[in-house]
PDB file of N, CA and C in Angstrom:
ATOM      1  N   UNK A   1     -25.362  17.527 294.169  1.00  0.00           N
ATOM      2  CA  UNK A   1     -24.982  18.426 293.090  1.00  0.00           C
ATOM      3  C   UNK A   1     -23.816  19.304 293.555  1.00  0.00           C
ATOM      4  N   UNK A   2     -22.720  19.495 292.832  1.00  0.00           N
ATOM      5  CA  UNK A   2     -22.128  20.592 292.667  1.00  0.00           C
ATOM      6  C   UNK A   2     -21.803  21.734 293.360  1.00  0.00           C
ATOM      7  N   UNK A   3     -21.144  22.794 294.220  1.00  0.00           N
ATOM      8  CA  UNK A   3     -21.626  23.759 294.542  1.00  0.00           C
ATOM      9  C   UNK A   3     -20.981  24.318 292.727  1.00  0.00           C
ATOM     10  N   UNK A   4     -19.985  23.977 292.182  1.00  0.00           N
ATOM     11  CA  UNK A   4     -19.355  24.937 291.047  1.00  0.00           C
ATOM     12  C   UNK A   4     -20.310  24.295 290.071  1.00  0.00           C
ATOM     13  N   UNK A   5     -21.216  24.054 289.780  1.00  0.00           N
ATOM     14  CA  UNK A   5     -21.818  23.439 288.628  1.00  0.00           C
ATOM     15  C   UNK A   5     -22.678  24.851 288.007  1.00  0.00           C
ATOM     16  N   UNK A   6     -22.764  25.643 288.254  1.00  0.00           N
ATOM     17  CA  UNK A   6     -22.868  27.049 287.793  1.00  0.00           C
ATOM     18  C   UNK A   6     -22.021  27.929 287.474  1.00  0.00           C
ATOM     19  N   UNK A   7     -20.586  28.038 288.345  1.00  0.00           N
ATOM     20  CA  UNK A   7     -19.408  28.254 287.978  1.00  0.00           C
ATOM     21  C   UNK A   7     -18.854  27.797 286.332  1.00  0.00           C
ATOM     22  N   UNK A   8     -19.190  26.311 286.187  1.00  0.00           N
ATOM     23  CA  UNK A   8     -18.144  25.983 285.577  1.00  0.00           C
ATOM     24  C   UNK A   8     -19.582  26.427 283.961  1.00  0.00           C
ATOM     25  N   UNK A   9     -20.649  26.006 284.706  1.00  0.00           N
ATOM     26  CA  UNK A   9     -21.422  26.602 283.527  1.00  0.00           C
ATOM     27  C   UNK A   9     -21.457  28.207 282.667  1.00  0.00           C
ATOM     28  N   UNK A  10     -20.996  28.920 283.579  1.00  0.00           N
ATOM     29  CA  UNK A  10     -20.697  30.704 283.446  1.00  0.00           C
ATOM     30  C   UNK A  10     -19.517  30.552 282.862  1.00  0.00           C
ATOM     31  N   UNK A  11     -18.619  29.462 282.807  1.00  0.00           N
ATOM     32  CA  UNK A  11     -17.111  29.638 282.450  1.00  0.00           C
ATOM     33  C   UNK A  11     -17.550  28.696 281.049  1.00  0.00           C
ATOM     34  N   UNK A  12     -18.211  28.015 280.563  1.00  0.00           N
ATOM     35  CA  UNK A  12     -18.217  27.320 279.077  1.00  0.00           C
ATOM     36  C   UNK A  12     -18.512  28.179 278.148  1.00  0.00           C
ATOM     37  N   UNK A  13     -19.328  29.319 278.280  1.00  0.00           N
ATOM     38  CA  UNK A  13     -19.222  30.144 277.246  1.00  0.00           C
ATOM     39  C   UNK A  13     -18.052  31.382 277.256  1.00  0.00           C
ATOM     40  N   UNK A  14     -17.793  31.472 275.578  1.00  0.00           N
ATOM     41  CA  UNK A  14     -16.634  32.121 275.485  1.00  0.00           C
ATOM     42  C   UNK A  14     -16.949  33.593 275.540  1.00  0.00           C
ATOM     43  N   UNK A  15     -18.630  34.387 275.310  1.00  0.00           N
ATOM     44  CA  UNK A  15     -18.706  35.737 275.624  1.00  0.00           C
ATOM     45  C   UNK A  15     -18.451  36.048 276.805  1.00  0.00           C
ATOM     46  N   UNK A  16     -19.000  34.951 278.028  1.00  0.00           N
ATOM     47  CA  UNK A  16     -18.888  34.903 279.472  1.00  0.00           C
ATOM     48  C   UNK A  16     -17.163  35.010 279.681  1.00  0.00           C
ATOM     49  N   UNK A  17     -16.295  34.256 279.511  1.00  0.00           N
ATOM     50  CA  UNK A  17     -15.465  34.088 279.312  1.00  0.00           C
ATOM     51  C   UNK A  17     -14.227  35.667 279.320  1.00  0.00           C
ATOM     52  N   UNK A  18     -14.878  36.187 278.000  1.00  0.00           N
ATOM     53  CA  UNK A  18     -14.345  38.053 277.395  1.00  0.00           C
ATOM     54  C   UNK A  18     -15.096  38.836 278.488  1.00  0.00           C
ATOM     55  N   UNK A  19     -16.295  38.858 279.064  1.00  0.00           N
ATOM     56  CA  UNK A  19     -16.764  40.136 280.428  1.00  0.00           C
ATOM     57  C   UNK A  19     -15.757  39.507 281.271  1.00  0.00           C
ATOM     58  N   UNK A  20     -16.180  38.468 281.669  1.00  0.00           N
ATOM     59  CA  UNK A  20     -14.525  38.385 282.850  1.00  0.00           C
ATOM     60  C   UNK A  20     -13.243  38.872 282.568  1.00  0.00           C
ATOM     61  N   UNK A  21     -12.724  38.585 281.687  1.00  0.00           N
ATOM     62  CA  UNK A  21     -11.312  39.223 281.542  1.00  0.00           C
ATOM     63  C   UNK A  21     -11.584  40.974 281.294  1.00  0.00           C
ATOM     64  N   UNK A  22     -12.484  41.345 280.251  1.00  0.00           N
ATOM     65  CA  UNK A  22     -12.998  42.821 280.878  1.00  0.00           C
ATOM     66  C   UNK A  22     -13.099  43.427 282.097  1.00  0.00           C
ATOM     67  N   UNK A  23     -13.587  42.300 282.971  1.00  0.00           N
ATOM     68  CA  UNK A  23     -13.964  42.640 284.213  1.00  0.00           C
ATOM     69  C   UNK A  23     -12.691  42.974 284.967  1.00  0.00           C
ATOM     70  N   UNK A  24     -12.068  42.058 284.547  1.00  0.00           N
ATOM     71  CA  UNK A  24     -10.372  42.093 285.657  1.00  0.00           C
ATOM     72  C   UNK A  24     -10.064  43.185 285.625  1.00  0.00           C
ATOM     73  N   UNK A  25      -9.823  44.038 284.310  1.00  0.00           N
ATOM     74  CA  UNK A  25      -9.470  45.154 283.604  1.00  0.00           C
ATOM     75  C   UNK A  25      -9.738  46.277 284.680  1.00  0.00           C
ATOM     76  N   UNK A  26     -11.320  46.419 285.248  1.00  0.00           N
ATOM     77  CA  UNK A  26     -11.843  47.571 285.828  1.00  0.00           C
ATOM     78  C   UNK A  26     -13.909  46.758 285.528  1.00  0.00           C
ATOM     79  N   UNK A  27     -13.723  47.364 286.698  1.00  0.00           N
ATOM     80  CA  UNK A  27     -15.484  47.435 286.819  1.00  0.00           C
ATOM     81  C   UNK A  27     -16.173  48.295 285.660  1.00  0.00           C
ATOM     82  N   UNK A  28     -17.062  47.767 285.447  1.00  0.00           N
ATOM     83  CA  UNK A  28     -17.620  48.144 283.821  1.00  0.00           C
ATOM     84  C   UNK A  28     -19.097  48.252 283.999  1.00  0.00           C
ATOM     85  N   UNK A  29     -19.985  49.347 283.175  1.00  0.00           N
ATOM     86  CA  UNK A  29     -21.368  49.213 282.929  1.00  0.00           C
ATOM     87  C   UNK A  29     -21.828  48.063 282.094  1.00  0.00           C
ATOM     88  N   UNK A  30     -23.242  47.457 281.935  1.00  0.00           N
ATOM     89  CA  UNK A  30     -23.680  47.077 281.287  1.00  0.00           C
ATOM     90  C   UNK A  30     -23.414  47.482 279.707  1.00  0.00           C
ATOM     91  N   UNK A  31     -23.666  48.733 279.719  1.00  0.00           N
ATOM     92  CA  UNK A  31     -23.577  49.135 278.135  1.00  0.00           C
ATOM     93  C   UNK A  31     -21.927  49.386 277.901  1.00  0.00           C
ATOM     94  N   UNK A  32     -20.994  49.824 278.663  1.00  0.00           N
ATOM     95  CA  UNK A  32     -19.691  49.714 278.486  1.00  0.00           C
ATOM     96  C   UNK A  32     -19.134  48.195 277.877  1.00  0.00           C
ATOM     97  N   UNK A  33     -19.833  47.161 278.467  1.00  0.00           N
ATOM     98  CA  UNK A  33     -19.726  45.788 278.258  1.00  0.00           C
ATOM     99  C   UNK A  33     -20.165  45.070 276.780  1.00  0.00           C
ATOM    100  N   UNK A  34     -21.664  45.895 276.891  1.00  0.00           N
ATOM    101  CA  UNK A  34     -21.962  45.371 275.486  1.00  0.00           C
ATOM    102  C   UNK A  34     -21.451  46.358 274.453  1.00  0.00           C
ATOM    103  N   UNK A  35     -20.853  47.740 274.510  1.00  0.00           N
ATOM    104  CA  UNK A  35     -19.997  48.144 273.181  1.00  0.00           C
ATOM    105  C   UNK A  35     -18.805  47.055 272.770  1.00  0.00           C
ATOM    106  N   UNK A  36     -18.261  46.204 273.574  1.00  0.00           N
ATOM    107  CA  UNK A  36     -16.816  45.903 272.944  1.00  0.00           C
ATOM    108  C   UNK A  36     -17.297  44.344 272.618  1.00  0.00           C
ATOM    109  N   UNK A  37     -18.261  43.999 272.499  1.00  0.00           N
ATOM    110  CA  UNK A  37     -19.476  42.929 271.946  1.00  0.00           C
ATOM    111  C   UNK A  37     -20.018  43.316 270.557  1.00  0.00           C
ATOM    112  N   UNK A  38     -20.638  42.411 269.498  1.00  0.00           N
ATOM    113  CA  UNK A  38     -21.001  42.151 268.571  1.00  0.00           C
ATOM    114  C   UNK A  38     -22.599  41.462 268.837  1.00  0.00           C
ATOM    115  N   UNK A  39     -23.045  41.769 269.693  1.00  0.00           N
ATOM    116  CA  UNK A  39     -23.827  40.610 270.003  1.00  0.00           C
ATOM    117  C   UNK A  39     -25.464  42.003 270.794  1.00  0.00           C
ATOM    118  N   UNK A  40     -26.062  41.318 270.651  1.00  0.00           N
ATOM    119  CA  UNK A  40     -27.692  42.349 271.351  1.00  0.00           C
ATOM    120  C   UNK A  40     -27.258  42.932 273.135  1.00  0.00           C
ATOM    121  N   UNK A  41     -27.551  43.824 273.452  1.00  0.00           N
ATOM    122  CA  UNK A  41     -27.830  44.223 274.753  1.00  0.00           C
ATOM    123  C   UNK A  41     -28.770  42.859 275.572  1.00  0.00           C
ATOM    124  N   UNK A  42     -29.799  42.564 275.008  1.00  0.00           N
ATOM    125  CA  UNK A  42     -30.299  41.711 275.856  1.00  0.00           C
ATOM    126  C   UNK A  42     -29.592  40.495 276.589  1.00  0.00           C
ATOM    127  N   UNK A  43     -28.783  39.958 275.244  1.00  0.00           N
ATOM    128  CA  UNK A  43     -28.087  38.759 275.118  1.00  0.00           C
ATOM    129  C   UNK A  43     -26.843  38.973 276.498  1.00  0.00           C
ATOM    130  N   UNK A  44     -25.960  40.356 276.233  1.00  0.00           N
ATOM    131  CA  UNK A  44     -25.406  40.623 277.107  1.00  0.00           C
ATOM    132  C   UNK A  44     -25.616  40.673 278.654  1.00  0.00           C
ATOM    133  N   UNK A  45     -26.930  41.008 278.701  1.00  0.00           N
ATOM    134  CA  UNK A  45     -27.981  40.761 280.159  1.00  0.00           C
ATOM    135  C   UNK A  45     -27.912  39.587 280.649  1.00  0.00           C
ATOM    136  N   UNK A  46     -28.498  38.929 279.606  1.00  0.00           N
ATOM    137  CA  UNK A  46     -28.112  37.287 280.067  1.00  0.00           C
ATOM    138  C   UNK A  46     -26.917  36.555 280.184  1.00  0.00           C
ATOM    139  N   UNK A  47     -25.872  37.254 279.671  1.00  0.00           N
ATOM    140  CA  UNK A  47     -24.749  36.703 280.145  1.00  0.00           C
ATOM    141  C   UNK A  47     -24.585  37.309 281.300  1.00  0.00           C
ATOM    142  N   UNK A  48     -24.653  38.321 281.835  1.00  0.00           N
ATOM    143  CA  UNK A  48     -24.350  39.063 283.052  1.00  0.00           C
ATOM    144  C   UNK A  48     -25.368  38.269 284.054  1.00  0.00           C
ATOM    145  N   UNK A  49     -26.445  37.870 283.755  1.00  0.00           N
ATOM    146  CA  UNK A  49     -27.436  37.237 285.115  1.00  0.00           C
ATOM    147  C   UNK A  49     -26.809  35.973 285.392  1.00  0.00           C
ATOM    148  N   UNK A  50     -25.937  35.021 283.799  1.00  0.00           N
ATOM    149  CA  UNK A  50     -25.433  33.536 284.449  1.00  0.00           C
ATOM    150  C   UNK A  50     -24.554  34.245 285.656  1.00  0.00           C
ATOM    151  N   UNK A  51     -23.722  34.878 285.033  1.00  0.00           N
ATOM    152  CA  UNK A  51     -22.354  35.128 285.514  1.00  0.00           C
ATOM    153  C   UNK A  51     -22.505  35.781 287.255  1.00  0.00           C
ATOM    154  N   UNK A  52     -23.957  36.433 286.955  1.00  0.00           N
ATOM    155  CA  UNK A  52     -24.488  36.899 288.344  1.00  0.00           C
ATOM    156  C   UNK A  52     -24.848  35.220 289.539  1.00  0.00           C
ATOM    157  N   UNK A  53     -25.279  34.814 288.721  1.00  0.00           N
ATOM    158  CA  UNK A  53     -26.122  33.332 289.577  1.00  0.00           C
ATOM    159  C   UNK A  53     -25.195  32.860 290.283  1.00  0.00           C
ATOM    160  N   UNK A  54     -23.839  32.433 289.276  1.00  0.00           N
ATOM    161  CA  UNK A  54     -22.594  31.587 289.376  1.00  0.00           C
ATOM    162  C   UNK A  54     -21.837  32.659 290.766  1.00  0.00           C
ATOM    163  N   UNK A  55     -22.102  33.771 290.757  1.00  0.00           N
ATOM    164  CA  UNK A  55     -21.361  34.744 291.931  1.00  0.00           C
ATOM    165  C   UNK A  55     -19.968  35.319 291.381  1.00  0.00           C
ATOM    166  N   UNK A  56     -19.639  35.099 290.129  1.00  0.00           N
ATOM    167  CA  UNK A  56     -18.424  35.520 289.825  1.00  0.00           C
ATOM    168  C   UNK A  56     -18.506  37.089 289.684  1.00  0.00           C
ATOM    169  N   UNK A  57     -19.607  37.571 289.746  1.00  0.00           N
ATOM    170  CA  UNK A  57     -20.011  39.320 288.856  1.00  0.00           C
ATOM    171  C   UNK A  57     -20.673  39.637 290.255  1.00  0.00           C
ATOM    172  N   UNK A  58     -20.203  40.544 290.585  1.00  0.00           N
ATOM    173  CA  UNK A  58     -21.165  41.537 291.369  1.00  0.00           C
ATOM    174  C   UNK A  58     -21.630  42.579 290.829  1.00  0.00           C
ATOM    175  N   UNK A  59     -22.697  43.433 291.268  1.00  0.00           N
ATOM    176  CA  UNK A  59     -23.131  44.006 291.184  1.00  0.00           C
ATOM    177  C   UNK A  59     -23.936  45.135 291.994  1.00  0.00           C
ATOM    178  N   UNK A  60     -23.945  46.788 291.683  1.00  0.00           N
ATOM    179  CA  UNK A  60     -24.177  47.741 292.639  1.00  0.00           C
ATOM    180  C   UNK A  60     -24.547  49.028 291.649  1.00  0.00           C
ATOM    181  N   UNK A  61     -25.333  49.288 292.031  1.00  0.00           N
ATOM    182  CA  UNK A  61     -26.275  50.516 291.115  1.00  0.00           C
ATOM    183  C   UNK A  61     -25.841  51.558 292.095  1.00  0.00           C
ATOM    184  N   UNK A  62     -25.270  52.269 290.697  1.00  0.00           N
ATOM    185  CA  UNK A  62     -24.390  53.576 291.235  1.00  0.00           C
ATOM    186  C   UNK A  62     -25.860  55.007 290.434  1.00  0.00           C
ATOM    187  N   UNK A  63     -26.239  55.348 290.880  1.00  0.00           N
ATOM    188  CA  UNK A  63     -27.075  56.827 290.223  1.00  0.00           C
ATOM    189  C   UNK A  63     -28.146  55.630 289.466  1.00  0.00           C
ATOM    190  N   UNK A  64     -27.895  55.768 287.697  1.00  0.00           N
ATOM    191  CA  UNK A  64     -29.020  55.449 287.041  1.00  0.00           C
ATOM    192  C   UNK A  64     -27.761  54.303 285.870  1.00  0.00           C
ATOM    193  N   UNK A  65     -27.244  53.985 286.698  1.00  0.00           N
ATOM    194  CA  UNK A  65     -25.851  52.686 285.959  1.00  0.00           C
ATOM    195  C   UNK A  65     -26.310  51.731 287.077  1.00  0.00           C
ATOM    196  N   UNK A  66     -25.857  50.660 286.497  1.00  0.00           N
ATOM    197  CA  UNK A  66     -25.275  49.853 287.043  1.00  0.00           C
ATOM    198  C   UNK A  66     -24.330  49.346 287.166  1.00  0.00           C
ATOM    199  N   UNK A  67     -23.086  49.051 287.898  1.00  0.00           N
ATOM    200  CA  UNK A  67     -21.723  48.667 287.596  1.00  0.00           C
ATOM    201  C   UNK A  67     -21.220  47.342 287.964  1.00  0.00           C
ATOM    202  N   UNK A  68     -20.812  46.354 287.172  1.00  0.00           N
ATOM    203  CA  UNK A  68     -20.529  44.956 287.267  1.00  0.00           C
ATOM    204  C   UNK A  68     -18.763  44.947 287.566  1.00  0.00           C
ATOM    205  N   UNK A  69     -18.305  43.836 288.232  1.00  0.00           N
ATOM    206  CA  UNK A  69     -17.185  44.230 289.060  1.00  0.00           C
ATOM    207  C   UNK A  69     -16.862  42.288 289.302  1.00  0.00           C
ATOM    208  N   UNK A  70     -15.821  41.709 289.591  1.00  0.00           N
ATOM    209  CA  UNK A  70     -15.305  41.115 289.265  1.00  0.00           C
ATOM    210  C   UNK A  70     -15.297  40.416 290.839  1.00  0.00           C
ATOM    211  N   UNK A  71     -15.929  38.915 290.880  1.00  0.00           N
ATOM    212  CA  UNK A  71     -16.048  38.234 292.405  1.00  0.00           C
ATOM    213  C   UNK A  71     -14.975  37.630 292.586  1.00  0.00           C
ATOM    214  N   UNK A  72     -13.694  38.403 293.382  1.00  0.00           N
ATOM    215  CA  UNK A  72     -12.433  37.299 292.725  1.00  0.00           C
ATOM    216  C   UNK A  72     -12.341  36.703 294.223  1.00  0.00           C
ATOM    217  N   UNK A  73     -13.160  36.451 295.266  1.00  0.00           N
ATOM    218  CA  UNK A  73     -13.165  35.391 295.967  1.00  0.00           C
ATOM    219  C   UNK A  73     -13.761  34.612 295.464  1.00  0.00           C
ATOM    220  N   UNK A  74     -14.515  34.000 294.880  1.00  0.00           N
ATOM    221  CA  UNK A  74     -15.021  33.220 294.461  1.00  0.00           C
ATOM    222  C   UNK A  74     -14.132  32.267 293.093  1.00  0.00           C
ATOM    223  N   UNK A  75     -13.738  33.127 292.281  1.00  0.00           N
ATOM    224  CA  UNK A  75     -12.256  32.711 291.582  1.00  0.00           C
ATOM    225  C   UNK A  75     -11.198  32.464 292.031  1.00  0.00           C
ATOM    226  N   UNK A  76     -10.967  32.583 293.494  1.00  0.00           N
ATOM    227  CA  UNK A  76      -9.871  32.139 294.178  1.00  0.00           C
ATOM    228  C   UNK A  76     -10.585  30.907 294.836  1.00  0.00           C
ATOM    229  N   UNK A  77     -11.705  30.711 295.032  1.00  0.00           N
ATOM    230  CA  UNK A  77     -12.104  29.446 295.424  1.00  0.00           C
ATOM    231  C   UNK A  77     -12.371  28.312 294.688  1.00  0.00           C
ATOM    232  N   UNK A  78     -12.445  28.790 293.230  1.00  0.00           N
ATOM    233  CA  UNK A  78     -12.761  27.941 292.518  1.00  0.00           C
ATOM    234  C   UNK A  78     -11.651  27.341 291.644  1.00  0.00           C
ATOM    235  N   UNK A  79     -10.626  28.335 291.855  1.00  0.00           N
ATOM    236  CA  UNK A  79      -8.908  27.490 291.102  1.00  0.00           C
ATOM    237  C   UNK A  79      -8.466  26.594 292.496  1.00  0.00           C
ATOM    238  N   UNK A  80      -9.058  26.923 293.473  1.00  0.00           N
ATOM    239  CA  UNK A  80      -8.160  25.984 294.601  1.00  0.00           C
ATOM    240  C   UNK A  80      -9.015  24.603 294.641  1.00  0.00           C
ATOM    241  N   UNK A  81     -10.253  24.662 294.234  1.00  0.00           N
ATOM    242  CA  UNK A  81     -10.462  23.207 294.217  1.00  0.00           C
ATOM    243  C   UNK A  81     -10.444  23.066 292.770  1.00  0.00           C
ATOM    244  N   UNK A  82     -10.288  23.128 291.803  1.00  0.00           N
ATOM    245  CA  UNK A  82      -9.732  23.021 290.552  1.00  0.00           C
ATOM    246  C   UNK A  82      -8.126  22.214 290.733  1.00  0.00           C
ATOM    247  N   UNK A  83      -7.577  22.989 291.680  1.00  0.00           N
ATOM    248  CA  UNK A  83      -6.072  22.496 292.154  1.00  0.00           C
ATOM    249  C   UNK A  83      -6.109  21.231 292.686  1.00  0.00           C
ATOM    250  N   UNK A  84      -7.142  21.212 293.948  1.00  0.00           N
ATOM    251  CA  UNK A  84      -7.501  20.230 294.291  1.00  0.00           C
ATOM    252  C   UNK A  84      -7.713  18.760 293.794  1.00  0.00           C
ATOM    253  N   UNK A  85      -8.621  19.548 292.920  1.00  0.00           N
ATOM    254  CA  UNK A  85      -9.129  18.287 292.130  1.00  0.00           C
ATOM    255  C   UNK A  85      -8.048  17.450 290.521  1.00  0.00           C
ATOM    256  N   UNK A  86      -7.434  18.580 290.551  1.00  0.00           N
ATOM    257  CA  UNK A  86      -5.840  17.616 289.670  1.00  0.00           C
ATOM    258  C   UNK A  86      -4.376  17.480 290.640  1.00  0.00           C
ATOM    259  N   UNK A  87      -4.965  17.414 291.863  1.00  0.00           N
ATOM    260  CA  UNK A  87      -3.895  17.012 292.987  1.00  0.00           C
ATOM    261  C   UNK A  87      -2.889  17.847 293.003  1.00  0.00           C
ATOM    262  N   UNK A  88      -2.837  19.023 292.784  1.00  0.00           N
ATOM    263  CA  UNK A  88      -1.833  20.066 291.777  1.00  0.00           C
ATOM    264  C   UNK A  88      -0.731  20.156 293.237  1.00  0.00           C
ATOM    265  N   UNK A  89       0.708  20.411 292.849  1.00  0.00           N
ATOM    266  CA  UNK A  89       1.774  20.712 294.085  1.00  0.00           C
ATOM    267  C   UNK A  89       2.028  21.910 293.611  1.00  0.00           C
ATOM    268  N   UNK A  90       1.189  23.079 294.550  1.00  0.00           N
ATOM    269  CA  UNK A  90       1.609  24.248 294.437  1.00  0.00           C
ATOM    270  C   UNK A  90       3.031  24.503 294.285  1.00  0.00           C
ATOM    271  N   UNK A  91       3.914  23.889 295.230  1.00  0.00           N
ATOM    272  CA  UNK A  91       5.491  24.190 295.241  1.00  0.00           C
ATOM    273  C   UNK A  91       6.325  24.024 293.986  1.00  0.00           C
ATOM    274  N   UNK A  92       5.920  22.703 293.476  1.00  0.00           N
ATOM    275  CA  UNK A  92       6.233  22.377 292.405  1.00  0.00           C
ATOM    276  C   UNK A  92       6.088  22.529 291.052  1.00  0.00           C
ATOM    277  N   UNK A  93       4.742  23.334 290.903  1.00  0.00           N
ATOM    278  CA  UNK A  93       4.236  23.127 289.459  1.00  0.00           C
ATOM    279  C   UNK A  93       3.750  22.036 289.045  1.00  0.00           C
ATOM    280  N   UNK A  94       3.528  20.961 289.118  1.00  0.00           N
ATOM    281  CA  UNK A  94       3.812  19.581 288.659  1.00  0.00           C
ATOM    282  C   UNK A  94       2.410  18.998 289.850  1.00  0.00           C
ATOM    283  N   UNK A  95       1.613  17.891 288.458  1.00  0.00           N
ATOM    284  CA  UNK A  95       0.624  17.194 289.860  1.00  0.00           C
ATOM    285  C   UNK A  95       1.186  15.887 289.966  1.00  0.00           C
ATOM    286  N   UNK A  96       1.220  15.001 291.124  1.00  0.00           N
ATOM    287  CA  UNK A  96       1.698  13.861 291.568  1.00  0.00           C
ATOM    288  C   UNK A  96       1.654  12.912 290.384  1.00  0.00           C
ATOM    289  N   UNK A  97       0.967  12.880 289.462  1.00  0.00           N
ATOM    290  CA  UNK A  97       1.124  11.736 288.125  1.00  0.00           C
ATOM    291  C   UNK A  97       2.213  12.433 287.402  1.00  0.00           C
ATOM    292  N   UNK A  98       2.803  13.353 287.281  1.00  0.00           N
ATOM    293  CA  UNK A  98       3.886  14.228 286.315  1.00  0.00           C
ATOM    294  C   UNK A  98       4.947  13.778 287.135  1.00  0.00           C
ATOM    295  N   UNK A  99       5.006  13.260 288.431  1.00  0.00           N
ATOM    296  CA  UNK A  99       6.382  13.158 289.103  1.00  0.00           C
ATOM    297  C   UNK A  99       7.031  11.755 288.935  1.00  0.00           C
ATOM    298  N   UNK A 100       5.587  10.935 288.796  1.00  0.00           N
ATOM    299  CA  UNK A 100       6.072   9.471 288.632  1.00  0.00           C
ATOM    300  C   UNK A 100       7.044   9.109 287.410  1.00  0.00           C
TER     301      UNK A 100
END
């Protein structure tokens, strides 16, 4: 199996998708997260636990918050075998089938 097969599962949904780019923004509460959502607090939980599993979200309880924060080693590991895996030429832009 996979090590990104949780990765790429945290990345198919598109709410998962909006906390990450939130996330980039600045480290955010739970409830900071679910105001700019349409969607239940709970629901938001559960997107925060995939996103927790997958390692992209950290997490650290500050007082009586909790604050979610953005795993960007793990996003740097996961575009390089992403790269990898479409043979990508960093230098170039271009993967080895675009050159032929």
């Amino acid at each position: 199996m996979s090590p990104y097969n949780d990765t790429f599962k945290a990345l198919a949904d598109p709410n998962r998708r909006e906390i990450i780019r939130f996330l980039k923004e600045r480290n955010m509460t739970a409830g900071e997260i679910a105001d700019k959502f349409n969607i239940s607090k709970p629901s938001i939980s559960h997107h925060l636990n995939i996103l927790k599993q997958a390692e992209l979200v950290d997490d650290e309880r500050k007082g009586q918050n909790i604050v979610y924060s953005l795993n960007t080693s793990v996003f740097e590991e996961f575009m390089r075998m992403l790269m990898d895996f479409f043979d990508w030429d960093n230098n170039k832009g271009t993967n080895d089938k675009q050159k032929k």
